[in-house]
Protein backbone atom coordinates (compact mmCIF):
# COMPACT_ATOMS: atom_id res chain seq x y z
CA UNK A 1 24.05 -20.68 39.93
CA UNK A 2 23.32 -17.46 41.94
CA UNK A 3 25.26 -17.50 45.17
CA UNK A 4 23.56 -19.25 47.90
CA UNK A 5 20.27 -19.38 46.01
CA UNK A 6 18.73 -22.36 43.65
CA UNK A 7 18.83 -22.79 39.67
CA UNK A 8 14.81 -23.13 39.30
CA UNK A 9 13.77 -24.48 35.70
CA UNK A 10 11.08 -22.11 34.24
CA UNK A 11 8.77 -25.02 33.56
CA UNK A 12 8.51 -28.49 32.04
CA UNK A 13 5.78 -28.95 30.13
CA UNK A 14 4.48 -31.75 28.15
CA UNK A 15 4.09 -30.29 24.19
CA UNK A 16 3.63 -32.90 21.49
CA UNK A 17 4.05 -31.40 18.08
CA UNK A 18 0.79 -30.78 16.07
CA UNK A 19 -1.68 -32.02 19.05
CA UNK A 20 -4.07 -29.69 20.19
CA UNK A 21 -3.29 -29.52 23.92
CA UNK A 22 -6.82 -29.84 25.15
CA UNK A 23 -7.94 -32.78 23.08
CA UNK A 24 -8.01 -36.68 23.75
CA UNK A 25 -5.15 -37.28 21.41
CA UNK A 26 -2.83 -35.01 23.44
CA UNK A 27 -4.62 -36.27 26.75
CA UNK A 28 -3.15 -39.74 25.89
CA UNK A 29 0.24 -39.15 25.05
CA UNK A 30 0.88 -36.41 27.97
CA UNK A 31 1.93 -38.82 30.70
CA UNK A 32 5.10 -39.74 28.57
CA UNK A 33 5.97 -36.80 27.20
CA UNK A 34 5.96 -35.05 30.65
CA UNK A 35 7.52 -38.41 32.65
CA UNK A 36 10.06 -37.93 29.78
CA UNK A 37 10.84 -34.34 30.15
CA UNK A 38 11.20 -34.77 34.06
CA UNK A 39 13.97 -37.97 33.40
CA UNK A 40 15.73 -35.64 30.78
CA UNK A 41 16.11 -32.30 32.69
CA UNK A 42 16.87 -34.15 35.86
CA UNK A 43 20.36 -35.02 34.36
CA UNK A 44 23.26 -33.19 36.20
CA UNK A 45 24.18 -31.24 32.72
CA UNK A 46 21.34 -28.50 33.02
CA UNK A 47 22.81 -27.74 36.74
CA UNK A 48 18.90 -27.02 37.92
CA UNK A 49 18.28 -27.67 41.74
CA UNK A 50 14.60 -27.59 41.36
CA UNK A 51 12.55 -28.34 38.86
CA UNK A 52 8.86 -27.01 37.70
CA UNK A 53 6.80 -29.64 35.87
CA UNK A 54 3.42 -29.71 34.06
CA UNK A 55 1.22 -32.33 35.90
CA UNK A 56 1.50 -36.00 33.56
CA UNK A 57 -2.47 -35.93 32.90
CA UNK A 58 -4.73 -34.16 31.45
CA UNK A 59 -7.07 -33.27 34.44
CA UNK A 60 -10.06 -32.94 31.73
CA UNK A 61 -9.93 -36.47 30.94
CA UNK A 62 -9.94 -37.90 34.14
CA UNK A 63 -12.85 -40.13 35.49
CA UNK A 64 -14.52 -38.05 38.56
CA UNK A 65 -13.02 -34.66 38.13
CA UNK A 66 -15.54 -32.21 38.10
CA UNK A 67 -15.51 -31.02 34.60
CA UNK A 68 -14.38 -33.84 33.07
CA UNK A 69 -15.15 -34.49 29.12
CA UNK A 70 -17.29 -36.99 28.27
CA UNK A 71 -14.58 -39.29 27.18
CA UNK A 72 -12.81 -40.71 29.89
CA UNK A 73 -8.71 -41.07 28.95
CA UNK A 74 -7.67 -41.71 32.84
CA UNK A 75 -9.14 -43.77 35.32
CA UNK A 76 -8.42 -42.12 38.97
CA UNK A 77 -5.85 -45.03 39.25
CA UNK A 78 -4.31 -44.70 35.94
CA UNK A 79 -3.78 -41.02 36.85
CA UNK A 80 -2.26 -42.03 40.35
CA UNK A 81 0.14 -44.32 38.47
CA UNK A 82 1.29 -41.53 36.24
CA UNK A 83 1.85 -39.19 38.68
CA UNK A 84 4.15 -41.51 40.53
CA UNK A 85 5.81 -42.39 37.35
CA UNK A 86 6.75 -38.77 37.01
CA UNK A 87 7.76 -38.15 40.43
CA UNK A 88 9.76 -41.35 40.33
CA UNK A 89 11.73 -40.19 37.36
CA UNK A 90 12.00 -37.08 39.12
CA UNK A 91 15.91 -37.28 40.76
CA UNK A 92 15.42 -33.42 41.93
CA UNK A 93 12.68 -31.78 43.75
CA UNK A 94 10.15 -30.69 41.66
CA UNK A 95 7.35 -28.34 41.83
CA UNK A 96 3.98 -29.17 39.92
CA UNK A 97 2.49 -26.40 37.95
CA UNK A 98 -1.58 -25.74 38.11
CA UNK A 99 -1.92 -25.46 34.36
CA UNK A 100 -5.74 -24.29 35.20
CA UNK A 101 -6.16 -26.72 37.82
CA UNK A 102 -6.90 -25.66 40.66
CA UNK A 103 -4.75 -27.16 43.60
CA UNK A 104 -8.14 -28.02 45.78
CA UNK A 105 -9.58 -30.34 42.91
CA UNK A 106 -5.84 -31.64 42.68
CA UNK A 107 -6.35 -32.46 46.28
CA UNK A 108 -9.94 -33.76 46.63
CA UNK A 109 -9.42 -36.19 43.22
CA UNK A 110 -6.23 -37.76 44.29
CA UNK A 111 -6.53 -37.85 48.62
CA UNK A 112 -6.54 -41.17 49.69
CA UNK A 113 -9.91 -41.70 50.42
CA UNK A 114 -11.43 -43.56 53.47
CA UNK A 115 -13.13 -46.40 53.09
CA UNK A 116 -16.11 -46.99 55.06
């Protein structure tokens, strides 16, 4: 580790062999393969302080986002639950990477919302 700085991990991000990262089939395996990667380089062997992570969902696929494909993968609970799944297998800090989404929609999608 560089002295007095942090070992930052140049990104984990969910790749399942042969899937097309944009399409459903991809969209529905991406919350374990990126809860999976978090749990894995978490462990004290890869001496990272911090680590970079590929949000768990595929932001295309989730009911409300503006964008979204017709077919719905996510619910905006499901994706709530798979965020916290990832975070909770998290045992370092962690920084989430945009992959394309902007940080506002991340915001505005997943703010607990008021209810009236």
């Amino acid at each position: 580790m560089p002295r007095g700085g942090r070992t930052l991990l140049p990104g984990v991000v969910g790749y399942a062999d042969g899937l097309d990262e944009k399409s459903a089939e991809y969209a529905k395996v991406k919350p374990e393969v990126v809860t999976r990667g978090v749990e894995e380089f978490s462990k004290p062997r890869y001496a990272v302080d911090v680590l970079k992570v590929g949000v768990p969902v595929a932001m295309a696929y989730v009911e409300g986002v503006a964008g979204a494909h017709a077919e719905i993968i996510y619910t905006r609970e499901e994706a709530k639950k798979h965020f916290k799944n990832a975070s909770d297998a998290a045992k370092l800090p962690f920084i989430y990477l945009s992959e394309g989404v902007s940080n506002e929609n991340i915001q505005r999608r997943f703010a607990n919302r008021r209810r009236s």
